[in-house]
N, C-alpha and C. Protein backbone atom coordinates (compact mmCIF):
# COMPACT_ATOMS: atom_id res chain seq x y z
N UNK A 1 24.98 6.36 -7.03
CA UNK A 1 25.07 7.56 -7.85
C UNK A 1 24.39 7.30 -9.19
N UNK A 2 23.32 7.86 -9.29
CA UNK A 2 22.72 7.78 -10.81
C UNK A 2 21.59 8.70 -10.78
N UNK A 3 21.12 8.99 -11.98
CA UNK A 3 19.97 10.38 -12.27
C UNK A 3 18.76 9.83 -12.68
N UNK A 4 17.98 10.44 -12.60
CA UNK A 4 16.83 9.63 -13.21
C UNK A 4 15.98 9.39 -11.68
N UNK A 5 14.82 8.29 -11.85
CA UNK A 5 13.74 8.75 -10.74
C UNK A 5 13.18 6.80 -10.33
N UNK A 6 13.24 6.02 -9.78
CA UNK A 6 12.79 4.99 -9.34
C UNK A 6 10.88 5.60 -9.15
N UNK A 7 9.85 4.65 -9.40
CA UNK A 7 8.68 5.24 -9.51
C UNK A 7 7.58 4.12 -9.57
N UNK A 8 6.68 4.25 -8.00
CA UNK A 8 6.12 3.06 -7.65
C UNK A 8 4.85 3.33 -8.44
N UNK A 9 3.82 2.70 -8.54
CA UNK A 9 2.78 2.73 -8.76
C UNK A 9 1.96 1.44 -8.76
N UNK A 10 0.46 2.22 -8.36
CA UNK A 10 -0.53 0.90 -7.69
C UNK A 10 -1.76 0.86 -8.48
N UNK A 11 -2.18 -0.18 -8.94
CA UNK A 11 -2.87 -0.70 -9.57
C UNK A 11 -4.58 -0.79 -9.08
N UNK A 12 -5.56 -1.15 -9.99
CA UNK A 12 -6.88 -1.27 -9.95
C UNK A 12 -6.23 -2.52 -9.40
N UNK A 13 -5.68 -3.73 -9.65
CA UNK A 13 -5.84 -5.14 -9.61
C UNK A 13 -5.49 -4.82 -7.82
N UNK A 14 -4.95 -4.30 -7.27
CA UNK A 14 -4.21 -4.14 -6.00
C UNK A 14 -2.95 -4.50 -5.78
N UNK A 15 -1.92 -4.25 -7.17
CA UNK A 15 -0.45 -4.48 -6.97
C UNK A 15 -0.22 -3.16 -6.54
N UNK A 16 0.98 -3.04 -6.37
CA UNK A 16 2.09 -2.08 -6.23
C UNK A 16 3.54 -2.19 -7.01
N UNK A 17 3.83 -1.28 -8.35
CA UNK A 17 5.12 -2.00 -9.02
C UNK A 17 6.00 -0.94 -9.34
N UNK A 18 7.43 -1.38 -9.48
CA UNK A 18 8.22 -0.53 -9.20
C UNK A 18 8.87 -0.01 -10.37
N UNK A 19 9.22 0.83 -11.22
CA UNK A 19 9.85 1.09 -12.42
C UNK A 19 11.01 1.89 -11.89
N UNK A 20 11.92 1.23 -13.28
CA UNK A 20 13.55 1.78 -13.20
C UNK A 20 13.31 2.90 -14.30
N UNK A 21 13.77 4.19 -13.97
CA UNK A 21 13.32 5.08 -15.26
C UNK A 21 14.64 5.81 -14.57
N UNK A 22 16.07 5.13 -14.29
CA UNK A 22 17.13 5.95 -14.04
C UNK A 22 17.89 5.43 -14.87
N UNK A 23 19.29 5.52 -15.09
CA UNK A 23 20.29 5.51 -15.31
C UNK A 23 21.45 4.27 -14.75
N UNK A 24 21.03 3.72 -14.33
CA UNK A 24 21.41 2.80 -12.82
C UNK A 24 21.37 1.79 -13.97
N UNK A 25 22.94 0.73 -13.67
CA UNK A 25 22.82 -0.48 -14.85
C UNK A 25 22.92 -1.87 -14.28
N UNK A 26 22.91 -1.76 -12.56
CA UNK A 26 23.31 -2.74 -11.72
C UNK A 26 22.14 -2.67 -10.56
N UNK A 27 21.23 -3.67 -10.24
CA UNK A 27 20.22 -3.35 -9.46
C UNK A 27 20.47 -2.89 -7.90
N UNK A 28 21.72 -2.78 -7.64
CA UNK A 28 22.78 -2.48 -6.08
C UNK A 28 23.31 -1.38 -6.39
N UNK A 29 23.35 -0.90 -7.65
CA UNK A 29 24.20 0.23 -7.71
C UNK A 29 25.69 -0.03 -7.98
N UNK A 30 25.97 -1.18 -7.50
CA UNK A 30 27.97 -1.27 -7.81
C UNK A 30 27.20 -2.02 -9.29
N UNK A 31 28.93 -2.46 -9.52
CA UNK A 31 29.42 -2.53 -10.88
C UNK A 31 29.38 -4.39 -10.53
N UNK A 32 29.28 -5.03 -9.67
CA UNK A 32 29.23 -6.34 -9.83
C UNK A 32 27.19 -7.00 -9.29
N UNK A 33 25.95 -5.70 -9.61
CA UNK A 33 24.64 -6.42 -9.33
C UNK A 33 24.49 -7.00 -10.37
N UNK A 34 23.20 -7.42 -10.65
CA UNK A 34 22.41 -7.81 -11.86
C UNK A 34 22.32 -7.16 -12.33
N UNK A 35 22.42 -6.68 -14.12
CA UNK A 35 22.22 -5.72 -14.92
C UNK A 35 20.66 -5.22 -15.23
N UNK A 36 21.03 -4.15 -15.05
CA UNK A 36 19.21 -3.56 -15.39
C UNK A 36 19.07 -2.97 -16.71
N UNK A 37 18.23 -2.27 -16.85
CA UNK A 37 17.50 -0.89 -18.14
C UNK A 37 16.59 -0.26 -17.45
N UNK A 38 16.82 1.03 -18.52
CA UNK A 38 15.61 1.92 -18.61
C UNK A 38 14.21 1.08 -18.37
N UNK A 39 13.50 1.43 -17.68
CA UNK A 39 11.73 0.51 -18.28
C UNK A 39 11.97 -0.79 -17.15
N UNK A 40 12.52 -0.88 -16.94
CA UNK A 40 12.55 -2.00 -16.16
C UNK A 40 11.54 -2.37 -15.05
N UNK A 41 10.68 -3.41 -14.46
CA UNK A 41 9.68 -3.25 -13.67
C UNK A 41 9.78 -4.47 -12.79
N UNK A 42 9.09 -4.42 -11.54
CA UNK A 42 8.89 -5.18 -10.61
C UNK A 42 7.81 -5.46 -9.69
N UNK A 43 7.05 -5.67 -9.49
CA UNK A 43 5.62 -6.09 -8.36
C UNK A 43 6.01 -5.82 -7.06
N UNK A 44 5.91 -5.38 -6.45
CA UNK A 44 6.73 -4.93 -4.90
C UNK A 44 5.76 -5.86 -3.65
N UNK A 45 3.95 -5.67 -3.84
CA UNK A 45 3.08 -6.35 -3.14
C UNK A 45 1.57 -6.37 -4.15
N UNK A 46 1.30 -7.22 -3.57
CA UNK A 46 -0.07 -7.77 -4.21
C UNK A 46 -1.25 -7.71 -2.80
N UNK A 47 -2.18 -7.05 -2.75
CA UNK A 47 -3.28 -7.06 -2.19
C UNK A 47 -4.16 -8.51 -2.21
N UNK A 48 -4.24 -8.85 -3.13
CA UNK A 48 -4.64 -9.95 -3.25
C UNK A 48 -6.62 -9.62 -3.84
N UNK A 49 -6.70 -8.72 -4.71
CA UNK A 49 -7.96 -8.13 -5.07
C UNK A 49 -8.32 -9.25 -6.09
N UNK A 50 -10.17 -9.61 -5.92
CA UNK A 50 -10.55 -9.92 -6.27
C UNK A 50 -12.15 -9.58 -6.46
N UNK A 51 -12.73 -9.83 -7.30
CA UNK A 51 -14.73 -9.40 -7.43
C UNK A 51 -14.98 -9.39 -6.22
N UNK A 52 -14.84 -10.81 -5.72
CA UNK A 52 -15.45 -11.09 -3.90
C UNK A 52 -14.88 -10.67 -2.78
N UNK A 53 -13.81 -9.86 -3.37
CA UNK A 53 -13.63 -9.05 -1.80
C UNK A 53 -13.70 -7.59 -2.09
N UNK A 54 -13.78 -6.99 -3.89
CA UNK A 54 -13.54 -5.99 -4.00
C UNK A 54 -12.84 -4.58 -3.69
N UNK A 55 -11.17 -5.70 -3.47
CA UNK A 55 -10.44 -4.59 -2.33
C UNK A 55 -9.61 -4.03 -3.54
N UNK A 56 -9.49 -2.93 -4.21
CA UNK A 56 -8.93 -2.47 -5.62
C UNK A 56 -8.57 -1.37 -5.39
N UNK A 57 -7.39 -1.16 -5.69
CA UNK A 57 -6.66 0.32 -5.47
C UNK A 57 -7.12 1.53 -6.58
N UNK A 58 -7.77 2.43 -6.41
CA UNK A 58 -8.30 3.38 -7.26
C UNK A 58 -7.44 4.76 -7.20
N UNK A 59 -7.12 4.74 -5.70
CA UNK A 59 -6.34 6.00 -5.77
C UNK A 59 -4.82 5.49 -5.64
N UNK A 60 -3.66 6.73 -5.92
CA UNK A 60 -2.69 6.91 -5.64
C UNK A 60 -2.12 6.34 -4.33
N UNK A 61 -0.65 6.70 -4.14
CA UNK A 61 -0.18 6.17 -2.34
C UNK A 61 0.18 7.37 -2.21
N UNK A 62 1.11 7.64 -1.13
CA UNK A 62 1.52 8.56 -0.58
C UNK A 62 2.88 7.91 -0.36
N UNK A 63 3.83 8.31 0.03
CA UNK A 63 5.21 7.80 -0.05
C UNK A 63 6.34 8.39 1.01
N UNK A 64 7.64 8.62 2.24
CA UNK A 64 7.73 9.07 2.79
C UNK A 64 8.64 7.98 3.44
N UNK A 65 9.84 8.97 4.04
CA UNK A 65 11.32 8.25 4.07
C UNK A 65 11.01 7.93 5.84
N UNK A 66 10.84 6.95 6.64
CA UNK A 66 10.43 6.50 7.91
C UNK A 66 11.31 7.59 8.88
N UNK A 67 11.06 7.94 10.14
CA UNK A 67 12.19 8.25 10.97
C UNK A 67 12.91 7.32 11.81
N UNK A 68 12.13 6.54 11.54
CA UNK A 68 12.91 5.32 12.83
C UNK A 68 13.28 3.85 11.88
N UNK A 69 12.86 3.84 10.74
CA UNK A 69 13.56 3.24 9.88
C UNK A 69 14.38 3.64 8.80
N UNK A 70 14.10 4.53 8.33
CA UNK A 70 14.96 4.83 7.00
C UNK A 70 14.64 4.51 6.18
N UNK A 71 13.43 3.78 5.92
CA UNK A 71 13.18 2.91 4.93
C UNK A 71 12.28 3.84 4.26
N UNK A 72 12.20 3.44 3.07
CA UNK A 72 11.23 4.37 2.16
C UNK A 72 9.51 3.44 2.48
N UNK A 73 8.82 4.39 2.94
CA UNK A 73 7.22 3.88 3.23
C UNK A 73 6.41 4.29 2.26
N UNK A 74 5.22 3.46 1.66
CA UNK A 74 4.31 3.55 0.77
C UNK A 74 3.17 3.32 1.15
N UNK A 75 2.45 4.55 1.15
CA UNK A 75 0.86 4.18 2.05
C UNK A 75 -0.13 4.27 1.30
N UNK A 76 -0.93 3.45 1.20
CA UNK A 76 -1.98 3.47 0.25
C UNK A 76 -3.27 2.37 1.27
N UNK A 77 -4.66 2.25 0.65
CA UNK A 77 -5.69 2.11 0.81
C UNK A 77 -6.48 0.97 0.00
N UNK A 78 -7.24 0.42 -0.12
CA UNK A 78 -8.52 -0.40 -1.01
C UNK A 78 -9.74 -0.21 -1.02
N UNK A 79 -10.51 -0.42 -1.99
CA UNK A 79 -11.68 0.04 -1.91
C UNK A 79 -12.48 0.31 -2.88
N UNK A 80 -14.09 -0.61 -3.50
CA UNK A 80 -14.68 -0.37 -4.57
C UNK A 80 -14.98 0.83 -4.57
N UNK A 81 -14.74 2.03 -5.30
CA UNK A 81 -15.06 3.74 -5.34
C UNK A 81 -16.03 3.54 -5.94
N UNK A 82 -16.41 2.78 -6.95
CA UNK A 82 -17.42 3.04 -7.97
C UNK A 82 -18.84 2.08 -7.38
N UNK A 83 -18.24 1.09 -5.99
CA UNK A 83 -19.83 0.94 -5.48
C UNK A 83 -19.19 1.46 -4.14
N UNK A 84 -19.41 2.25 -3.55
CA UNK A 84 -19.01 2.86 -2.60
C UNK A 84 -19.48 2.18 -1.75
N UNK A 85 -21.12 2.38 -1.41
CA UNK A 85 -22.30 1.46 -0.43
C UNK A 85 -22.23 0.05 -0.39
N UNK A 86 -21.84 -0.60 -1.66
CA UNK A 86 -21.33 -1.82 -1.39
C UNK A 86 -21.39 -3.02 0.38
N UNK A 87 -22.17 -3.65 0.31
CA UNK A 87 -22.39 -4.18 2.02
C UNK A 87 -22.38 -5.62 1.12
N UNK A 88 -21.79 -6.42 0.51
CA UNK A 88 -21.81 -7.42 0.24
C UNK A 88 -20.98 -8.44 0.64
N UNK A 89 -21.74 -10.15 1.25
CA UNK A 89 -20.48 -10.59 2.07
C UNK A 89 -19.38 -10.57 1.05
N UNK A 90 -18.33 -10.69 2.34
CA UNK A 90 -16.95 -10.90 1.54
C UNK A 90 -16.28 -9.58 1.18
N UNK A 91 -16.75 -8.61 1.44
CA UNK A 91 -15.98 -7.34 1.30
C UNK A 91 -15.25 -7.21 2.10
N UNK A 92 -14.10 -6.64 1.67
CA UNK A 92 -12.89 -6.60 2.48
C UNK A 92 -11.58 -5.83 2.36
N UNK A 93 -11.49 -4.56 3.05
CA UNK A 93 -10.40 -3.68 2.87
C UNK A 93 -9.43 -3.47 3.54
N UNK A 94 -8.38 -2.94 3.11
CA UNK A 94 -7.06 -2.48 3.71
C UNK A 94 -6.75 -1.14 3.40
N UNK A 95 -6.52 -0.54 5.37
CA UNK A 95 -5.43 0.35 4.89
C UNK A 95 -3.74 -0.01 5.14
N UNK A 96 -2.99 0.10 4.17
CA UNK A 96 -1.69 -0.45 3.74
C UNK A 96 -0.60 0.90 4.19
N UNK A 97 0.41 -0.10 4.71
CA UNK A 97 2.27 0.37 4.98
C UNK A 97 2.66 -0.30 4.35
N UNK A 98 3.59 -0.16 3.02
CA UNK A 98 4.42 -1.20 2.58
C UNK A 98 5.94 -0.67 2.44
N UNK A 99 6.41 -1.07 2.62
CA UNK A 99 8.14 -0.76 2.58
C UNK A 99 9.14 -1.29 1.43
N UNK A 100 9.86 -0.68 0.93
CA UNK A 100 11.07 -0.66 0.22
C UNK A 100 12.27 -0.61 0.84
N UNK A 101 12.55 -2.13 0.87
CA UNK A 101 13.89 -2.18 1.40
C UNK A 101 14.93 -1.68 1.15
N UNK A 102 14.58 -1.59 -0.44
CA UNK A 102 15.83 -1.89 -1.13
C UNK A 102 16.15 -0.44 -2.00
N UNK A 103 15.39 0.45 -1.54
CA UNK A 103 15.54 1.95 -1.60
C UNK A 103 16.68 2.53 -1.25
N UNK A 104 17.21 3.02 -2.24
CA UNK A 104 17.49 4.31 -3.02
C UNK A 104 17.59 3.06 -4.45
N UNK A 105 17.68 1.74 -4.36
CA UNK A 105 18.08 1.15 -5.83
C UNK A 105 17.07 0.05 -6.14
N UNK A 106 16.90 -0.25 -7.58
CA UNK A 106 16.08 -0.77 -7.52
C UNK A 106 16.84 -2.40 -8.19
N UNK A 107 15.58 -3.04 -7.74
CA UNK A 107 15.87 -4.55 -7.13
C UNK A 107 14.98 -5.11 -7.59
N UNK A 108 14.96 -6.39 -8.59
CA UNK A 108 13.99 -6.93 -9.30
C UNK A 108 13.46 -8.25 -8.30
N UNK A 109 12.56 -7.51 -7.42
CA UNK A 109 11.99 -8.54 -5.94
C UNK A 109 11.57 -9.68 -6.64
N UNK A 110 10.42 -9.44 -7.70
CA UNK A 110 9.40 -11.01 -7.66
C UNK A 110 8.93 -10.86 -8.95
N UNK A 111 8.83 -11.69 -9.79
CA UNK A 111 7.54 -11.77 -10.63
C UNK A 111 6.54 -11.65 -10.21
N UNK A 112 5.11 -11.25 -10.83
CA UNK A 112 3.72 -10.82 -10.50
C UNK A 112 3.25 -11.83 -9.68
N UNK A 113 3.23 -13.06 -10.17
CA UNK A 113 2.92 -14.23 -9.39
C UNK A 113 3.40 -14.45 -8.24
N UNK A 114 4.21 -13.84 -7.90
CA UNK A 114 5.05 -14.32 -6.49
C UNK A 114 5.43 -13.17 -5.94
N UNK A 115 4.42 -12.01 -5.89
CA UNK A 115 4.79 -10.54 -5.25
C UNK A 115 4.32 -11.20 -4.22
N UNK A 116 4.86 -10.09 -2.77
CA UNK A 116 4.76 -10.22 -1.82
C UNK A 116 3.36 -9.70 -1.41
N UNK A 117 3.05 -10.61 -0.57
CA UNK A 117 1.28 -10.36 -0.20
C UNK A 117 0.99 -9.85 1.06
N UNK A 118 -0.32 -10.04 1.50
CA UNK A 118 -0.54 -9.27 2.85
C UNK A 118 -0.41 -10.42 3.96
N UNK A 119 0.45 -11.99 3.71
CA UNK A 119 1.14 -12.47 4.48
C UNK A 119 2.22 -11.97 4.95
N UNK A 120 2.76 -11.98 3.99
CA UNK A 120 4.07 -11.21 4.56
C UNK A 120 4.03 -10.04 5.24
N UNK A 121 3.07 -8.97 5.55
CA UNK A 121 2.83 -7.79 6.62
C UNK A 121 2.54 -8.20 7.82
N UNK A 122 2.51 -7.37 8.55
CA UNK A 122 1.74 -7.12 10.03
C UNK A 122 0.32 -7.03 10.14
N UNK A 123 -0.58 -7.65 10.83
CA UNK A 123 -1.63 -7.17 10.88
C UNK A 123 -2.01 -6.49 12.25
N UNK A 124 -1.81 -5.04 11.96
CA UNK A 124 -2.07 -4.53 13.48
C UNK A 124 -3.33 -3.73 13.66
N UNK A 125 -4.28 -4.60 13.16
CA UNK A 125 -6.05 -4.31 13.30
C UNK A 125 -6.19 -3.78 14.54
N UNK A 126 -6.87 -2.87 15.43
CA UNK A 126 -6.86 -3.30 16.72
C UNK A 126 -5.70 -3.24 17.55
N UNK A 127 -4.18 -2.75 17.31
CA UNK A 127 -3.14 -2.01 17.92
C UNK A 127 -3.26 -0.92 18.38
N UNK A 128 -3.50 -0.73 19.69
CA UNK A 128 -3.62 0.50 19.90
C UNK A 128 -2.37 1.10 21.32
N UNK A 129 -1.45 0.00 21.22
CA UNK A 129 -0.22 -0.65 22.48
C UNK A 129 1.12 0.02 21.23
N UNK A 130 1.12 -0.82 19.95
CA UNK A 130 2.30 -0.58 18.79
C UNK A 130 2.91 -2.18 18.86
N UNK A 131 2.53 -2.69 20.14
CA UNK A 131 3.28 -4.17 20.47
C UNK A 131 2.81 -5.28 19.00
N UNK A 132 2.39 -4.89 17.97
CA UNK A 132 1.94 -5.55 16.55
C UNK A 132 3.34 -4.73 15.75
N UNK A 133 3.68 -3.77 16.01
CA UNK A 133 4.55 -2.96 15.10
C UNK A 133 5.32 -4.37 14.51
N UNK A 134 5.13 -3.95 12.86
CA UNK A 134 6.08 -5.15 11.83
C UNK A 134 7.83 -4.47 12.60
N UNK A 135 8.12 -5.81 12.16
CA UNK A 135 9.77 -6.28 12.64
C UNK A 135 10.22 -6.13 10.86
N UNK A 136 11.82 -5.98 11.02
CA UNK A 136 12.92 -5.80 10.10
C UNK A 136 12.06 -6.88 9.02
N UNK A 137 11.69 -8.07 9.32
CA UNK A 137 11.63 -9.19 8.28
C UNK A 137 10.13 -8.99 7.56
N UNK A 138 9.33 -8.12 8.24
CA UNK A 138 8.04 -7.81 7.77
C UNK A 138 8.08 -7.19 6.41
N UNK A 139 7.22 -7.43 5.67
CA UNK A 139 6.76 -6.30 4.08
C UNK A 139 6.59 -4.96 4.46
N UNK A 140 5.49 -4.89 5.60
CA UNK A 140 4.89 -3.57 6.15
C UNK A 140 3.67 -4.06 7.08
N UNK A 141 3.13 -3.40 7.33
CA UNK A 141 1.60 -3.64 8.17
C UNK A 141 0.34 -3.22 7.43
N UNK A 142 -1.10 -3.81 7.82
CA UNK A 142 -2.14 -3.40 7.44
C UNK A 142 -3.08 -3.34 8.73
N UNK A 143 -4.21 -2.89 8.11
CA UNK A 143 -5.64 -2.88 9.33
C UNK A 143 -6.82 -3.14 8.31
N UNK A 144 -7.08 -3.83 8.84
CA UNK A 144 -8.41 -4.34 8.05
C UNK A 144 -9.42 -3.54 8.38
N UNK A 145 -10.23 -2.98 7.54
CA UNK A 145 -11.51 -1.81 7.83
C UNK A 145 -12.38 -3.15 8.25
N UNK A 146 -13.52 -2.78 9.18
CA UNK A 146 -14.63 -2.77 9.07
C UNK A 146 -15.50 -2.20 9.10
N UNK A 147 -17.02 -3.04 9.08
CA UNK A 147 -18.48 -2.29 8.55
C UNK A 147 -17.86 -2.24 6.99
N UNK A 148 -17.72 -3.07 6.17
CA UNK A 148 -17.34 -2.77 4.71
C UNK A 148 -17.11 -1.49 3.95
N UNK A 149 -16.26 -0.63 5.33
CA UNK A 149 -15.41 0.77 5.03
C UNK A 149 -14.55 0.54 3.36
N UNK A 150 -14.23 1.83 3.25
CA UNK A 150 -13.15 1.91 1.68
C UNK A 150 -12.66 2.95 2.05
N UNK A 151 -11.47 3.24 1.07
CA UNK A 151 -10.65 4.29 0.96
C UNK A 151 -11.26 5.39 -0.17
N UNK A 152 -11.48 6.56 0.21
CA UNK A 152 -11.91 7.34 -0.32
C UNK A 152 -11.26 8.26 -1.80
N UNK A 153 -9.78 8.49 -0.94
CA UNK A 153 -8.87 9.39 -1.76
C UNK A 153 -7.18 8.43 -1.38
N UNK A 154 -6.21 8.96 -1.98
CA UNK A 154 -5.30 8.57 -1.93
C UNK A 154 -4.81 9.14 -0.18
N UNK A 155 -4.05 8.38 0.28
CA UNK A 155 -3.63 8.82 1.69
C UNK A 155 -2.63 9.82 1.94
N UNK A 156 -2.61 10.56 3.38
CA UNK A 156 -1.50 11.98 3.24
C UNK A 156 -0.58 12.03 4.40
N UNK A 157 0.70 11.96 3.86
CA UNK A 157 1.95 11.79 5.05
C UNK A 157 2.16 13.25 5.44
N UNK A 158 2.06 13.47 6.82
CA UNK A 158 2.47 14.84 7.26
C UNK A 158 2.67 14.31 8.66
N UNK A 159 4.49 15.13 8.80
CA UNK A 159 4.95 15.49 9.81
C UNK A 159 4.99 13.72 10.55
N UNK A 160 5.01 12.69 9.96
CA UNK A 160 5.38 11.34 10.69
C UNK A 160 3.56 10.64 10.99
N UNK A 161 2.79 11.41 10.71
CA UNK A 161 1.66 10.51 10.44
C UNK A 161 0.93 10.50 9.08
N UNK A 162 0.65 9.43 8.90
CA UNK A 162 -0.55 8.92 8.09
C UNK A 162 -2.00 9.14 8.36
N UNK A 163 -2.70 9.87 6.96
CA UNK A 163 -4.37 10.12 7.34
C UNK A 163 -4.23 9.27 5.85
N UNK A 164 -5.94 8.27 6.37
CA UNK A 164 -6.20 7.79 5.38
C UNK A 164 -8.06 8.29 5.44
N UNK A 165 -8.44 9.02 4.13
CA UNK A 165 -9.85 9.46 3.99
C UNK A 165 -10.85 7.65 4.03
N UNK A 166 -11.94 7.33 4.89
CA UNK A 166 -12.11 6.54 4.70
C UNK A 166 -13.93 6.74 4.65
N UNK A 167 -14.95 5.70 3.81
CA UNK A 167 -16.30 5.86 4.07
C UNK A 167 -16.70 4.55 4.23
N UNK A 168 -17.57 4.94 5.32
CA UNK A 168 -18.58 3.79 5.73
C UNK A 168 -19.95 3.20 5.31
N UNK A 169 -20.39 2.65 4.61
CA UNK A 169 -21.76 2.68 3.96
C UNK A 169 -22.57 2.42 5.21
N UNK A 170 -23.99 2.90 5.06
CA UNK A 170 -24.76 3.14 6.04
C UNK A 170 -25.46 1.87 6.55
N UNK A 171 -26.01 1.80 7.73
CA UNK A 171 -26.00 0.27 8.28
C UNK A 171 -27.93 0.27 8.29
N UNK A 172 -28.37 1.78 7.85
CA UNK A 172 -30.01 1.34 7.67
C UNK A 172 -30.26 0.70 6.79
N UNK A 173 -31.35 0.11 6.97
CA UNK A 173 -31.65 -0.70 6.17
C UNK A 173 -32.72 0.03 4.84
N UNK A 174 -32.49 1.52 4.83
CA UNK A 174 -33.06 2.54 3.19
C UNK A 174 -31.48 2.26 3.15
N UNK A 175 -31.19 2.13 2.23
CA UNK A 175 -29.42 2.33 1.33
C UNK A 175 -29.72 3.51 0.96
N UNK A 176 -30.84 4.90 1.07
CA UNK A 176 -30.24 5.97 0.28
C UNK A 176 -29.54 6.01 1.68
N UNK A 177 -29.68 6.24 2.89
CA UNK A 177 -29.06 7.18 3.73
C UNK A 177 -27.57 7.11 3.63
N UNK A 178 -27.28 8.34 4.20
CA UNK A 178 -26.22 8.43 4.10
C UNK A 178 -25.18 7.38 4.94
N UNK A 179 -23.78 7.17 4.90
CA UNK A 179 -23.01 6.55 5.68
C UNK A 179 -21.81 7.67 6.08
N UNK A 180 -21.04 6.99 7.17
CA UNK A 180 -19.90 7.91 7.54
C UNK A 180 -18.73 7.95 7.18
N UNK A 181 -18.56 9.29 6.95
CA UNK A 181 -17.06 9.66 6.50
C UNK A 181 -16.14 9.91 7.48
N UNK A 182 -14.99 9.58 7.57
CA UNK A 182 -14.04 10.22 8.48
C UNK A 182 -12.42 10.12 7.92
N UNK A 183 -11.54 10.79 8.89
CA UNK A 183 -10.32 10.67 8.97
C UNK A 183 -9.41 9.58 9.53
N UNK A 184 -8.84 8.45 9.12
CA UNK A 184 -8.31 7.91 10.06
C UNK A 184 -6.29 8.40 10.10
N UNK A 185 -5.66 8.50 11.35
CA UNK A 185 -4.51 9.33 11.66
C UNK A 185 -3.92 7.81 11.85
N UNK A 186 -2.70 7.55 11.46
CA UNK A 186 -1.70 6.74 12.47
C UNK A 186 -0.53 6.90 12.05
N UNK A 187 0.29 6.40 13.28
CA UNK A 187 1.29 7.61 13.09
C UNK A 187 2.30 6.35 12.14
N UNK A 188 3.37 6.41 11.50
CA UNK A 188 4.26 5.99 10.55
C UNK A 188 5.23 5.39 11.41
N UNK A 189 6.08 4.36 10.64
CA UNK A 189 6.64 4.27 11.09
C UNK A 189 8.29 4.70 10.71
């Protein structure tokens, strides 16, 4: 029981962090957690972005209470926006599930240094069975783009699936031409 709004947000660097902007003075909610505040913050996951892979969160997530978990889901993307065409080795993107366990309260998981990374997920690249689906002990799952794809726009939860806007830089060898855009759908968990 408390008022006020728990409120994730994701970073250029490729974190994801969590702010206490409620009312809530115990990170469990009873009267015997760790004491919190207003302002209070936490790193939830780290992408692990760097120059040489240029995987950087530009847009927003999308956010959305699971049906078969309960768990609060956070979907978001990577991706240099500002070199879009980008074909340089070592590029390397994700589209991202990350989960909040510890939703409806907030829970001071990790220092920055020790947020949870894209070890701790699923990698269900290439699932097209679900037999990759992350287990209880998982962070969440990812899929690694290839052809040095990015995330275009922030991603959109409707009705139990996930669309993530994604572009492909073009594989001629003129860089004006164009590359491909599309939709990718999967369904949530």
């Amino acid at each position: 029981n408390y008022k006020g709004a728990i409120v994730y947000l994701s970073d250029l660097e490729g974190k994801i962090t969590k702010f206490n902007l409620t009312n809530m003075t115990t990170e469990d909610g009873t009267t015997s957690g760790k004491r919190i505040k207003i302002f209070d913050k936490t790193t939830l996951f780290s992408a692990g972005s760097s120059k040489l892979n240029a995987r950087y969160m530009y847009h927003s997530m999308d956010a959305t209470i699971g049906r078969d978990t309960n768990q609060l889901w956070l979907f978001a993307g990577t991706g240099d926006y500002e070199r879009i065409n980008d074909t340089t080795s070592g590029v390397s993107n994700y589209l991202l599930g990350i989960k909040d366990k510890d939703y409806p309260f907030y829970r001071d998981i990790a220092k920055p240094t020790k947020a949870d990374d894209i070890t701790k997920c699923k990698d269900t690249t290439n699932d097209t069975s679900g037999a990759k689906c992350p287990q209880n002990a998982d962070k969440g799952w990812y899929i690694v783009l290839k052809d040095f794809a990015k995330i275009t726009a922030e991603p959109t939860v409707y009705k139990g699936t996930a669309y993530f806007p994604v572009y492909e830089p073009t594989k001629s060898v003129n860089k004006c031409s164009l590359g491909n855009a599309y939709i990718l759908s999967l369904i949530h968990i």
